[in-house]
PDB file of N, CA and C in Angstrom:
ATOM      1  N   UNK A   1      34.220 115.190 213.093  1.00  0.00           N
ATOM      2  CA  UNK A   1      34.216 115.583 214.488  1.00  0.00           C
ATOM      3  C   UNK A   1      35.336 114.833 215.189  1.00  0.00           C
ATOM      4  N   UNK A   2      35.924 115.519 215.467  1.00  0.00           N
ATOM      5  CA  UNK A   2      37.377 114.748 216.512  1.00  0.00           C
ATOM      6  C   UNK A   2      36.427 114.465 217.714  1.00  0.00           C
ATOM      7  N   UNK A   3      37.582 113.302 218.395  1.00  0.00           N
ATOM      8  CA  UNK A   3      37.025 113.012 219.636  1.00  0.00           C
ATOM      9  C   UNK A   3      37.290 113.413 220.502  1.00  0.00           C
ATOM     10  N   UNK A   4      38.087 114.954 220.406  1.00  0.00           N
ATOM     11  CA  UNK A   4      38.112 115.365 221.863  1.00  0.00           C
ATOM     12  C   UNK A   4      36.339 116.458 221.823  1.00  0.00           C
ATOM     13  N   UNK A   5      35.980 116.878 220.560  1.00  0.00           N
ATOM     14  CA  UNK A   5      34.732 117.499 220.309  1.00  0.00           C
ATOM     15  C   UNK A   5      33.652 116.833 221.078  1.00  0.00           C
ATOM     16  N   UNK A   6      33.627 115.310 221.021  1.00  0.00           N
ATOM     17  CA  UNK A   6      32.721 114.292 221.294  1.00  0.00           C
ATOM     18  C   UNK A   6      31.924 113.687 223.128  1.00  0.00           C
ATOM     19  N   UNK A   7      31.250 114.355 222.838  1.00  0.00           N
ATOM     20  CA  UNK A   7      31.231 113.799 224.823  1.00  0.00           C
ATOM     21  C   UNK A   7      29.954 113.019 224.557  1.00  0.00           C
ATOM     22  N   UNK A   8      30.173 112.041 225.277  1.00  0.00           N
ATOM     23  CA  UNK A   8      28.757 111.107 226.176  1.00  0.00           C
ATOM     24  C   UNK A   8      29.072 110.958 227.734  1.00  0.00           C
ATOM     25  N   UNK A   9      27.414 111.370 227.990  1.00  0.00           N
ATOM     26  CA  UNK A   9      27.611 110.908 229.195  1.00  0.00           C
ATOM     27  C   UNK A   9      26.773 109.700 229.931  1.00  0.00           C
ATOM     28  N   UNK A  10      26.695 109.181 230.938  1.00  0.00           N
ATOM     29  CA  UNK A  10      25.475 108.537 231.322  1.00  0.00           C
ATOM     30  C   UNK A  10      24.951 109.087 232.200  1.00  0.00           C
ATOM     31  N   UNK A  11      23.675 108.315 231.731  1.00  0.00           N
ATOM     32  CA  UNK A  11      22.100 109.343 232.130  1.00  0.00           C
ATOM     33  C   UNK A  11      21.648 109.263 233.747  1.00  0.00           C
ATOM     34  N   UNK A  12      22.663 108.505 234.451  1.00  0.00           N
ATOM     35  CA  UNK A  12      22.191 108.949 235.734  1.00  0.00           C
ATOM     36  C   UNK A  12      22.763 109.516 236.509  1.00  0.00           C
ATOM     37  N   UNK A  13      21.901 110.005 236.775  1.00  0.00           N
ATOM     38  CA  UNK A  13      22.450 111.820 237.786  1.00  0.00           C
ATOM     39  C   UNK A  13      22.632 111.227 239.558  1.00  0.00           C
ATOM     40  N   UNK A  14      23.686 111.757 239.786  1.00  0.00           N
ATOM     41  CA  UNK A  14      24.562 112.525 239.589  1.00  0.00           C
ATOM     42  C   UNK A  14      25.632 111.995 238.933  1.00  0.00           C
ATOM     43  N   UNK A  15      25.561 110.755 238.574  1.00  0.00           N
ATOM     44  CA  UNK A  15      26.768 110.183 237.998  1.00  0.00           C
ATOM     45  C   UNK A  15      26.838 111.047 236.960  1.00  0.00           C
ATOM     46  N   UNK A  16      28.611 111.355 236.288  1.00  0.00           N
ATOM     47  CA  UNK A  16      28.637 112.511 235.564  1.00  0.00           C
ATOM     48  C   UNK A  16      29.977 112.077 234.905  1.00  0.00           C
ATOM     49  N   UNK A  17      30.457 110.156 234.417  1.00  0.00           N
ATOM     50  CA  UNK A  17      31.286 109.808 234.015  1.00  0.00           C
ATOM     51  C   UNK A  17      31.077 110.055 232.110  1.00  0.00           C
ATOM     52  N   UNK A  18      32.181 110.607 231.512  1.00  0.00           N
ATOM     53  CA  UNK A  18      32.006 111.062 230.273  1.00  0.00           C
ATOM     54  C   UNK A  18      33.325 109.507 229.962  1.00  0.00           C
ATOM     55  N   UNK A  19      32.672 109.253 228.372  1.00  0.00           N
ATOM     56  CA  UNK A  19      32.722 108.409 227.344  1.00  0.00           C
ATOM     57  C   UNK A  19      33.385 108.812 226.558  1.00  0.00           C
ATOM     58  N   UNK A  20      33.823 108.302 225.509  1.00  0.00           N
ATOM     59  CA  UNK A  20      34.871 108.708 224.610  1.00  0.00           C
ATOM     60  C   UNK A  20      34.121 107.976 222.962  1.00  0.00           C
ATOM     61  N   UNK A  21      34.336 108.713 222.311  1.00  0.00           N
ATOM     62  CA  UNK A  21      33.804 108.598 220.942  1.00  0.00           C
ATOM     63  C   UNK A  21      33.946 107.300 220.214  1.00  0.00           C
ATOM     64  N   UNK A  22      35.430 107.076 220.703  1.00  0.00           N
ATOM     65  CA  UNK A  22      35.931 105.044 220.006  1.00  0.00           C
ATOM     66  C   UNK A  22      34.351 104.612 220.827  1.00  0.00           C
ATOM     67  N   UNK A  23      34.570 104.498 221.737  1.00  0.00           N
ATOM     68  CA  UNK A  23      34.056 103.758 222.765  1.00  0.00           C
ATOM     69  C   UNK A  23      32.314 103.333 222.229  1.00  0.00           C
ATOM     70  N   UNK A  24      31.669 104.513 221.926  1.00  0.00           N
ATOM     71  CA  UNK A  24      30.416 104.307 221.563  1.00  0.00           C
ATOM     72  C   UNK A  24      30.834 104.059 220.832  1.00  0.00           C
ATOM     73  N   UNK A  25      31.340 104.403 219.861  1.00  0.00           N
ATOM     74  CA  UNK A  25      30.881 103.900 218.352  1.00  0.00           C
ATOM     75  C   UNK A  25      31.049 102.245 217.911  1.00  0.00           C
ATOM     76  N   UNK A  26      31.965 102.110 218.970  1.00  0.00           N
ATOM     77  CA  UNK A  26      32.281 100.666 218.788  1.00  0.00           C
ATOM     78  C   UNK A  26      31.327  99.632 219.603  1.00  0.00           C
ATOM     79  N   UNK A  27      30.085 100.133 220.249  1.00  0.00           N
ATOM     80  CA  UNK A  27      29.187  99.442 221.229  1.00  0.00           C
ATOM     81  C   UNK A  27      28.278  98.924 219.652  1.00  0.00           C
ATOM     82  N   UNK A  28      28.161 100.669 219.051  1.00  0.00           N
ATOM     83  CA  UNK A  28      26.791 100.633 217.912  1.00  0.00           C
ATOM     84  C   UNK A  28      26.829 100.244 216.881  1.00  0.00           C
ATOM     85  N   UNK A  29      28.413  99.999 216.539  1.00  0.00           N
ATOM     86  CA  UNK A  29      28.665  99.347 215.196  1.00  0.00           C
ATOM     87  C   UNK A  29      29.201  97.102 215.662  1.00  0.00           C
ATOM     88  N   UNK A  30      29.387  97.292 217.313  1.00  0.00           N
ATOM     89  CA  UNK A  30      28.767  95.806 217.180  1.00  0.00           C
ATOM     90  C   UNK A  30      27.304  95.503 217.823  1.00  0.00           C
ATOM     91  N   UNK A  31      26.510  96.314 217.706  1.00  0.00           N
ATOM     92  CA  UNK A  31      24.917  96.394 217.694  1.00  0.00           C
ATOM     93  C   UNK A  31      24.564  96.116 218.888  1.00  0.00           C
ATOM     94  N   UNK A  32      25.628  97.080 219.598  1.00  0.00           N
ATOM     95  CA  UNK A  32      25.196  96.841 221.491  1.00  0.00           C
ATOM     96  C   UNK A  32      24.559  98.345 221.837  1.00  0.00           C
ATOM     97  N   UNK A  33      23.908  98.377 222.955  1.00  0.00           N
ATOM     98  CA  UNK A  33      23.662  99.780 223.635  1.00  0.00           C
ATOM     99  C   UNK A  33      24.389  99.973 224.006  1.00  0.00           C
ATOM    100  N   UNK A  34      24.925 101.427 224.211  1.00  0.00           N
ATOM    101  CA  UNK A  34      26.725 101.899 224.822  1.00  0.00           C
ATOM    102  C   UNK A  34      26.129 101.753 226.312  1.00  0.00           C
ATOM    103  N   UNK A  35      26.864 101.307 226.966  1.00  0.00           N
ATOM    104  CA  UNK A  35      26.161 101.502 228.568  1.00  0.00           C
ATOM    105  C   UNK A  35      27.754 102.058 229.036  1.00  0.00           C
ATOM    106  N   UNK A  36      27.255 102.199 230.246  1.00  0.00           N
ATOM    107  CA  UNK A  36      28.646 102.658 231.307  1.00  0.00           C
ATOM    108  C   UNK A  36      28.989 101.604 232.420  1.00  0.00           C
ATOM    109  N   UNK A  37      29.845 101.799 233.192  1.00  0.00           N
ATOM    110  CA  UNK A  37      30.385 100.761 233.608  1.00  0.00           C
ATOM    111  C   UNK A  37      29.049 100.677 234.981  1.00  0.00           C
ATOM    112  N   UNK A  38      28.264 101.359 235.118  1.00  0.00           N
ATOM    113  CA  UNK A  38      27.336 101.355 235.941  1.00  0.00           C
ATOM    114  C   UNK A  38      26.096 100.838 235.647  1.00  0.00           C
ATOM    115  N   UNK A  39      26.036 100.167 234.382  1.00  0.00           N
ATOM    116  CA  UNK A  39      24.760  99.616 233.736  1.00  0.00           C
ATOM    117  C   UNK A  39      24.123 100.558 233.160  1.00  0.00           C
ATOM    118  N   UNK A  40      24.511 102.435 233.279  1.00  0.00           N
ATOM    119  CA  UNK A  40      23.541 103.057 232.681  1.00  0.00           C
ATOM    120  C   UNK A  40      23.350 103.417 231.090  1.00  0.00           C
ATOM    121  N   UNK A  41      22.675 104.187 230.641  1.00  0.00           N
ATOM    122  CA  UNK A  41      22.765 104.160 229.287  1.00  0.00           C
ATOM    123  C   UNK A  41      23.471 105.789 229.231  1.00  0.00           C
ATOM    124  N   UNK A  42      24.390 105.419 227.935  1.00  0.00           N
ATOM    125  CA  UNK A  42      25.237 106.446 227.404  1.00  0.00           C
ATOM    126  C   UNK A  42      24.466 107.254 226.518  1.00  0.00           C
ATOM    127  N   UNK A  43      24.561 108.541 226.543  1.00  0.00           N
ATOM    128  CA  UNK A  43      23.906 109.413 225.502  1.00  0.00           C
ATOM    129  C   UNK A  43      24.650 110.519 224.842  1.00  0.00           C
ATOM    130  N   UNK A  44      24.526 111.401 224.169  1.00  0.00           N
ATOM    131  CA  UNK A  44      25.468 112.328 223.430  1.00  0.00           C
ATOM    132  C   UNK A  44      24.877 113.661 224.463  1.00  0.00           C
ATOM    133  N   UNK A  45      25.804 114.082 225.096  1.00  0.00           N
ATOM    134  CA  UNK A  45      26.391 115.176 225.838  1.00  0.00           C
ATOM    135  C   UNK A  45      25.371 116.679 225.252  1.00  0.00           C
ATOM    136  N   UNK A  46      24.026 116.267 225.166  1.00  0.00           N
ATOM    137  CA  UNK A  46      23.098 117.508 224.561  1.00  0.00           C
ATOM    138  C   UNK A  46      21.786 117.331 225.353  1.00  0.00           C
ATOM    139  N   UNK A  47      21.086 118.052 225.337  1.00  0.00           N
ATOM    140  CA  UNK A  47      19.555 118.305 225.746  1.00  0.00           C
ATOM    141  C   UNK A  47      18.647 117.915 224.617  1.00  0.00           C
ATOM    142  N   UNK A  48      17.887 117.096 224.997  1.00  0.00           N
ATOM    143  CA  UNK A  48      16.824 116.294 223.697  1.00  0.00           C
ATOM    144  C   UNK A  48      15.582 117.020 223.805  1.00  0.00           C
ATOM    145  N   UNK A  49      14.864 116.511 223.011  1.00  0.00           N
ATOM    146  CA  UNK A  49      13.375 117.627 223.116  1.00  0.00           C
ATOM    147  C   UNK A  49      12.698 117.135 223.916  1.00  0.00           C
ATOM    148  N   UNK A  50      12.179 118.162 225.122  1.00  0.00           N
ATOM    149  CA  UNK A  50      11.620 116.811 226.393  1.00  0.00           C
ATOM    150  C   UNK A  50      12.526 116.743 227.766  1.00  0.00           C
ATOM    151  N   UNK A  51      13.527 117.194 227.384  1.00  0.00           N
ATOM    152  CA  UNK A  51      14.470 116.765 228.327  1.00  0.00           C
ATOM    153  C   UNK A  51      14.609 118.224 229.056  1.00  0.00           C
ATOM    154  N   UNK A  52      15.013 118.334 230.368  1.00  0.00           N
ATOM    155  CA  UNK A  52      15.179 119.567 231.532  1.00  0.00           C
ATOM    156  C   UNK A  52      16.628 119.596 230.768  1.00  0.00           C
ATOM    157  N   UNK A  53      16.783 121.514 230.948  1.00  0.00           N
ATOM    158  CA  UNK A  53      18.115 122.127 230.488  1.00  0.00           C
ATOM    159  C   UNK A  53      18.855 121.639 231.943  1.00  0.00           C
ATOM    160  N   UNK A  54      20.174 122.030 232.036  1.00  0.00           N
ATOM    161  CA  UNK A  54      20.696 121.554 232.729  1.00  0.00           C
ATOM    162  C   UNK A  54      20.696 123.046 234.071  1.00  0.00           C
ATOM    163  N   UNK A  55      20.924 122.412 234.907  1.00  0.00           N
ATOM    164  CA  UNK A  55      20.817 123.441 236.252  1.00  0.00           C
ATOM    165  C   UNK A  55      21.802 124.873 235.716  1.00  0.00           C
ATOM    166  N   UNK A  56      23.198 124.448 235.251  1.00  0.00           N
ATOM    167  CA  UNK A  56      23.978 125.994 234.957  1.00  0.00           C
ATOM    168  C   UNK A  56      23.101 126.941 233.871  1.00  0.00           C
ATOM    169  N   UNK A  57      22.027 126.351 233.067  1.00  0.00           N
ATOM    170  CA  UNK A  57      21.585 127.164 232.157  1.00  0.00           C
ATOM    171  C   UNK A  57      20.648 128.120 232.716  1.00  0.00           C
ATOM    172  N   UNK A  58      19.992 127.614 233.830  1.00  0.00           N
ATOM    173  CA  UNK A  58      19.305 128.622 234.697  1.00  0.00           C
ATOM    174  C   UNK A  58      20.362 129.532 235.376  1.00  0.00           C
ATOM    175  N   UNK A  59      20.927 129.173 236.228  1.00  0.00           N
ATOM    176  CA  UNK A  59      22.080 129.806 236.828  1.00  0.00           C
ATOM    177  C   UNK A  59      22.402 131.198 236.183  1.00  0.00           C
ATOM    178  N   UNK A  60      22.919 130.848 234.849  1.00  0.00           N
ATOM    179  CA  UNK A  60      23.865 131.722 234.441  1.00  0.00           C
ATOM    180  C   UNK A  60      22.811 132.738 233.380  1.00  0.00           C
ATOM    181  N   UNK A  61      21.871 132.526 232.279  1.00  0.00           N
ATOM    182  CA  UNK A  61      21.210 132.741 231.713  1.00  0.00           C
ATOM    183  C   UNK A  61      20.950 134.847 231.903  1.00  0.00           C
ATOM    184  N   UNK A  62      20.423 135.382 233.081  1.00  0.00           N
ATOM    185  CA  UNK A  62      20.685 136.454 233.182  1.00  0.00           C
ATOM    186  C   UNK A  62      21.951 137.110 233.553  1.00  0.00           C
ATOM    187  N   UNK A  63      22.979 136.728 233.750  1.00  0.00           N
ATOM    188  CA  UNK A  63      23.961 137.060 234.369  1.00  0.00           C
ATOM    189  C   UNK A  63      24.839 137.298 232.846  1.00  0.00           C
ATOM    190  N   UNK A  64      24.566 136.305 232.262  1.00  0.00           N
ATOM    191  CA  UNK A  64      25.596 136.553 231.127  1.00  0.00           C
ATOM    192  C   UNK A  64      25.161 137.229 230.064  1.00  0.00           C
ATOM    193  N   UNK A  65      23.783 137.151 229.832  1.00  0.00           N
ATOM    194  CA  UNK A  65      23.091 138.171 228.764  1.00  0.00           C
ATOM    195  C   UNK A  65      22.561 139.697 229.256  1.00  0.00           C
ATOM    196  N   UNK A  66      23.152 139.706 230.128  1.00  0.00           N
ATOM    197  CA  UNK A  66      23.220 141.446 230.626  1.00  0.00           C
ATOM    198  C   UNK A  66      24.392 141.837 230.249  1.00  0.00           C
ATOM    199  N   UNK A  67      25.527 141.600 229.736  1.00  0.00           N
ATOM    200  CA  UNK A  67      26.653 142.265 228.686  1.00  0.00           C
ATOM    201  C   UNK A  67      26.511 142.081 227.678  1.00  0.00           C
ATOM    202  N   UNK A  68      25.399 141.700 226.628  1.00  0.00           N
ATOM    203  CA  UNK A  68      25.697 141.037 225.165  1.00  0.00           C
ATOM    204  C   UNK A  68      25.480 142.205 224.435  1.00  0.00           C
ATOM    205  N   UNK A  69      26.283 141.849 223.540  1.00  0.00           N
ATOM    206  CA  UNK A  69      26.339 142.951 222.422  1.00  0.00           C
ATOM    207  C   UNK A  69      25.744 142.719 220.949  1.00  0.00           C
ATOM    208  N   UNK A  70      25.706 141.221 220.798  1.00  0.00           N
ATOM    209  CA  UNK A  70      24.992 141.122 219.587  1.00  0.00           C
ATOM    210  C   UNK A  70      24.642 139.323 219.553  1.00  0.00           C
ATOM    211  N   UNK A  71      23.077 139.367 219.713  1.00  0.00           N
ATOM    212  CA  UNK A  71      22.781 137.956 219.703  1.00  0.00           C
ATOM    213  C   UNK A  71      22.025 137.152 218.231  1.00  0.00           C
ATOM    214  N   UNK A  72      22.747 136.384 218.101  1.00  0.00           N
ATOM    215  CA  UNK A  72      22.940 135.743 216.956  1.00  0.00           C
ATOM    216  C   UNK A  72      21.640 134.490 217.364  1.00  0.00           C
ATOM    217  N   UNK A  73      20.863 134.224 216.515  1.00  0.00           N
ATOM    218  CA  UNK A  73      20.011 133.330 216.277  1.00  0.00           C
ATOM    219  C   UNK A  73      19.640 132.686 215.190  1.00  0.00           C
ATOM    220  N   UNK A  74      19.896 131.255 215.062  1.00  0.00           N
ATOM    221  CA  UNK A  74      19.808 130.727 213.574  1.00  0.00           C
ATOM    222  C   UNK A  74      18.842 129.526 213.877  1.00  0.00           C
ATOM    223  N   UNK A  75      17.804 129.206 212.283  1.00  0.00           N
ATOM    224  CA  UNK A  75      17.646 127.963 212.901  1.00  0.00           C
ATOM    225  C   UNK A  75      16.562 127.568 213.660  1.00  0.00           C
ATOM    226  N   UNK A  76      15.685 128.357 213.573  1.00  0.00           N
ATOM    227  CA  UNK A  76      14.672 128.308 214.755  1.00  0.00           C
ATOM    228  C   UNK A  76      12.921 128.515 214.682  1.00  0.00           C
ATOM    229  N   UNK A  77      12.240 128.553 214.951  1.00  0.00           N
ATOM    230  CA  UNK A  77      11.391 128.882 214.396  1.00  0.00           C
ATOM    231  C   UNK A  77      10.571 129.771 215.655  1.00  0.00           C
ATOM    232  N   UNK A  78      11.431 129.791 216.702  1.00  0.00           N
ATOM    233  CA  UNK A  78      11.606 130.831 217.870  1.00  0.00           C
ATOM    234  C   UNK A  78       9.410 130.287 218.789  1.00  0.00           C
ATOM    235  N   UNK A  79       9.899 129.278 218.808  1.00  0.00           N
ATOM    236  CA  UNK A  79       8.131 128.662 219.221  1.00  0.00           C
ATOM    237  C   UNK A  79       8.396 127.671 220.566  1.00  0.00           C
ATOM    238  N   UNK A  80       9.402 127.070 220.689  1.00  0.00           N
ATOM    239  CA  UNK A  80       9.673 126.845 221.836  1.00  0.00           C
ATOM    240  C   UNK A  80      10.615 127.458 223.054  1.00  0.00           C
ATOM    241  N   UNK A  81      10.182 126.703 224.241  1.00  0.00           N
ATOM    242  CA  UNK A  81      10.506 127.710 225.149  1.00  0.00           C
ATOM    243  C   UNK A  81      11.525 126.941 226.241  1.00  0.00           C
ATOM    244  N   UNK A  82      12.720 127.375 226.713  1.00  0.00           N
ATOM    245  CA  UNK A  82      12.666 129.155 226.521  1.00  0.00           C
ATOM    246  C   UNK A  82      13.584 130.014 225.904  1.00  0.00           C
ATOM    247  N   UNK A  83      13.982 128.732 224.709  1.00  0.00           N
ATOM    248  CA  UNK A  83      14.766 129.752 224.078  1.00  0.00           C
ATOM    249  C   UNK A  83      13.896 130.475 223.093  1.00  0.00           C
ATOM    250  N   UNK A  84      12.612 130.607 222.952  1.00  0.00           N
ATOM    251  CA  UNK A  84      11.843 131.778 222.356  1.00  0.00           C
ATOM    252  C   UNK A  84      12.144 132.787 223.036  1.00  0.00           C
ATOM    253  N   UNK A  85      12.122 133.097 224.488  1.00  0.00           N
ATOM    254  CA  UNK A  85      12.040 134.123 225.208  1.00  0.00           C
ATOM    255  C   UNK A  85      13.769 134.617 225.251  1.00  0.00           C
ATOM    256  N   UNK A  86      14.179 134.084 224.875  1.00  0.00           N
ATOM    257  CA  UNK A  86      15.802 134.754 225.506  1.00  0.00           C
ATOM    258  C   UNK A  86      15.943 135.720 224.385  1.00  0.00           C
ATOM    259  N   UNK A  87      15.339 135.870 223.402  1.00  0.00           N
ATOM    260  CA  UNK A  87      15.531 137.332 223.066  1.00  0.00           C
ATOM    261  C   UNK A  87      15.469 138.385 223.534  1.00  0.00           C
ATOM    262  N   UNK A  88      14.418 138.412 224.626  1.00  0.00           N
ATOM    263  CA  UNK A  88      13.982 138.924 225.469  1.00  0.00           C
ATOM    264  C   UNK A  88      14.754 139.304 226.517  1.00  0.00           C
ATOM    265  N   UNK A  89      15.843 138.549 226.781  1.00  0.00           N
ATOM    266  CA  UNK A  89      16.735 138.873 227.860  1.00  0.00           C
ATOM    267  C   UNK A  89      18.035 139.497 227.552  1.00  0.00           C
ATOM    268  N   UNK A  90      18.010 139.911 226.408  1.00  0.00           N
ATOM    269  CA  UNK A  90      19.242 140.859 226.483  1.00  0.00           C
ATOM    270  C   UNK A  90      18.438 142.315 226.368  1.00  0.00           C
ATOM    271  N   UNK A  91      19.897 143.396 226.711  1.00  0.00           N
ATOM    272  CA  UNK A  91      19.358 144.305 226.550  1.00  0.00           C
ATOM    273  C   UNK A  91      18.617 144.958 225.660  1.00  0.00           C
ATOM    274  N   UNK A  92      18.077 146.188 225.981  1.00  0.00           N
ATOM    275  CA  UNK A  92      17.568 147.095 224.284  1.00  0.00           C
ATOM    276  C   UNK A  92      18.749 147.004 223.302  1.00  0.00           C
ATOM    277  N   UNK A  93      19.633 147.456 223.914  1.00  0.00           N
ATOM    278  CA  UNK A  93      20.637 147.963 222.895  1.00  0.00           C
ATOM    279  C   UNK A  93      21.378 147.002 222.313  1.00  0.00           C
ATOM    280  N   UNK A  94      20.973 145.405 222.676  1.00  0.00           N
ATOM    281  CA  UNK A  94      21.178 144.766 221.778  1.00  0.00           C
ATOM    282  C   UNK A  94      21.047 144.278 220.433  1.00  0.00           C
ATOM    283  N   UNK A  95      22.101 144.282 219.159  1.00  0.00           N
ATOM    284  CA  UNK A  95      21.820 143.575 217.983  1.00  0.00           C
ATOM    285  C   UNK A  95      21.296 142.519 218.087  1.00  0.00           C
ATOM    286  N   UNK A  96      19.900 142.136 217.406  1.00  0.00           N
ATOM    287  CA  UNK A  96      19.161 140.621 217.579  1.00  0.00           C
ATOM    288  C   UNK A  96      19.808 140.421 215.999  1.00  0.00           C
ATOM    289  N   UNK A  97      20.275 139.061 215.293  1.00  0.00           N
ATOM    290  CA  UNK A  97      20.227 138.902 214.242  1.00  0.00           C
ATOM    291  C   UNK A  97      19.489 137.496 213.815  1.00  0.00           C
ATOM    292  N   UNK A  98      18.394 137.867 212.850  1.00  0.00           N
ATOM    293  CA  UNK A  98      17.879 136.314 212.986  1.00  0.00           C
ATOM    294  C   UNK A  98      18.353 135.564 211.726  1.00  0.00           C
ATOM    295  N   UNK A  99      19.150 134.403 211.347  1.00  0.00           N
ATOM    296  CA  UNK A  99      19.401 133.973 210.183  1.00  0.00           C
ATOM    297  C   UNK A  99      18.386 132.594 210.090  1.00  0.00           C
ATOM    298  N   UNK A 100      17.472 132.333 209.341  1.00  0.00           N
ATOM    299  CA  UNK A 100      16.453 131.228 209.561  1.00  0.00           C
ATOM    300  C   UNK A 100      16.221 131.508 208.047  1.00  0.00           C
ATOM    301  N   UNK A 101      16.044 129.915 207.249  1.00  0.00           N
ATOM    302  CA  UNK A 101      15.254 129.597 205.893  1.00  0.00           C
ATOM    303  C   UNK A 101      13.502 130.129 206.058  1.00  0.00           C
ATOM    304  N   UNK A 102      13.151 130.219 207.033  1.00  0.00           N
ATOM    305  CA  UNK A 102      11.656 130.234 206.927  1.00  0.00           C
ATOM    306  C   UNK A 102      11.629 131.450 207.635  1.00  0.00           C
ATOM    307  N   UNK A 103      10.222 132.066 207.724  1.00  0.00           N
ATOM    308  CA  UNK A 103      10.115 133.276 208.475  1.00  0.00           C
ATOM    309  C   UNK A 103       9.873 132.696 209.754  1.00  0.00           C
ATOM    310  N   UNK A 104      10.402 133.623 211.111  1.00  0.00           N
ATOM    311  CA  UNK A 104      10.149 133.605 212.087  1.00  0.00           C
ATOM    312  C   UNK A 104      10.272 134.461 213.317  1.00  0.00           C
ATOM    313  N   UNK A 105       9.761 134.537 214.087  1.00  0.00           N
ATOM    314  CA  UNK A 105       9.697 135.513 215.209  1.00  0.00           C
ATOM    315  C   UNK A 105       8.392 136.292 215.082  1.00  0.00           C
ATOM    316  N   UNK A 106       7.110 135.728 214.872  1.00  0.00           N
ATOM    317  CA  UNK A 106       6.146 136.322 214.824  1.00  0.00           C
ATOM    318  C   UNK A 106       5.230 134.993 215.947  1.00  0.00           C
ATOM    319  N   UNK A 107       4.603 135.724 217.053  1.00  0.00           N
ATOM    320  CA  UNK A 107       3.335 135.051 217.427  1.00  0.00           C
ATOM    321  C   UNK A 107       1.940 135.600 217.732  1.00  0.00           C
ATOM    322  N   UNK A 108       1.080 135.256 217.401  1.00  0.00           N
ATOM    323  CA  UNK A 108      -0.260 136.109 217.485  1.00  0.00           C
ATOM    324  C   UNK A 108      -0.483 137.436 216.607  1.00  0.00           C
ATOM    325  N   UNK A 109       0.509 137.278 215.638  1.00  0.00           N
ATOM    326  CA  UNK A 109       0.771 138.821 215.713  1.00  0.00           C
ATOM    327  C   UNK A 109       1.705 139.853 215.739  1.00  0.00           C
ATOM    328  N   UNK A 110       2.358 139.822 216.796  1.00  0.00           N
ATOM    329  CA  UNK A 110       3.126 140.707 217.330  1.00  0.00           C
ATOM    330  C   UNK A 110       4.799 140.017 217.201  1.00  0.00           C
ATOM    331  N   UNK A 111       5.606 141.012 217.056  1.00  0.00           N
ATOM    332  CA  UNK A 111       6.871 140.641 216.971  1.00  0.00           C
ATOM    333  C   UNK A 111       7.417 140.463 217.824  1.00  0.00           C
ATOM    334  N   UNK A 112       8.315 139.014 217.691  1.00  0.00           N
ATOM    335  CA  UNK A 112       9.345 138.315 218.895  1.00  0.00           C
ATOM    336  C   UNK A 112      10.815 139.525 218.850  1.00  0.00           C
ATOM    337  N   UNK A 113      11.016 140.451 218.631  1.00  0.00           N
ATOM    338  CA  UNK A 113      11.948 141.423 218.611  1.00  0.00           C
ATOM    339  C   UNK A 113      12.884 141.498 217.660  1.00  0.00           C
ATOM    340  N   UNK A 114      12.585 140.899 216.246  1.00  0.00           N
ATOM    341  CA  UNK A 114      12.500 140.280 214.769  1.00  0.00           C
ATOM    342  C   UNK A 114      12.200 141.520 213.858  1.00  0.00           C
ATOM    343  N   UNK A 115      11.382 142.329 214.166  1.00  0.00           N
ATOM    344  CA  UNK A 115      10.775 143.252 213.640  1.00  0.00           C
ATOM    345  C   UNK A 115       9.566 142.771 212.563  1.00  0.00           C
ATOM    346  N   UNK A 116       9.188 141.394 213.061  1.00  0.00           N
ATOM    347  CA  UNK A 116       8.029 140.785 212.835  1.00  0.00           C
ATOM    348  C   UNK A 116       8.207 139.806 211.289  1.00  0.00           C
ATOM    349  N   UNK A 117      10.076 139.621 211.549  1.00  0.00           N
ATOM    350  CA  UNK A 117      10.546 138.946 210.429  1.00  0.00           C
ATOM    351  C   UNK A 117      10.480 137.397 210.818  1.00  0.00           C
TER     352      UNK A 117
END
């Protein structure tokens, strides 16, 4: 992973200063917590399990899956939410493709739009 791939940020909002990849790595390999120059703690630039999506994912979420043409899903076991439901938000005439080691897109029963794969 290059480090322009690499973002951290720190965790307090609104502060929204991004980190650079030397930088942590060199906190964790001399066995410090990466902090920021604000005392806060540095984290990797993703949504953890538990954690609120970020405000643009609401925002944009219908707006951009009303043109899709073919939604790709890997990986999942389609049980949490809400990316269980965003299958749901594209059109009919969308290609769903599910690529997953295990079966999935089934709850209660009934098919997550999987064709009960």
């Amino acid at each position: 992973m290059g480090s322009s791939d690499f973002v951290c940020c720190c965790i307090r909002l609104p502060h929204t200063t991004e980190h650079s990849e030397a930088a942590v790595k060199a906190a964790i390999f001399a066995d410090a917590i990466p902090r920021c120059e604000c005392k806060g703690l540095i984290k990797p630039d993703i949504v953890f399990f538990g954690e609120g999506l970020p405000q643009r994912f609401h925002e944009c979420v219908r707006s951009d899956f009303k043109d899709v043409d073919l939604l790709l899903v890997m990986g999942t076991s389609l049980q949490v939410q809400p990316f269980a439901s965003l299958i749901d938000e594209v059109p009919e005439r969308c290609i769903r493709l599910l690529i997953n080691r295990e079966a999935a897109g089934k709850r209660r029963g009934r098919s997550l739009g999987f064709g009960g794969v």
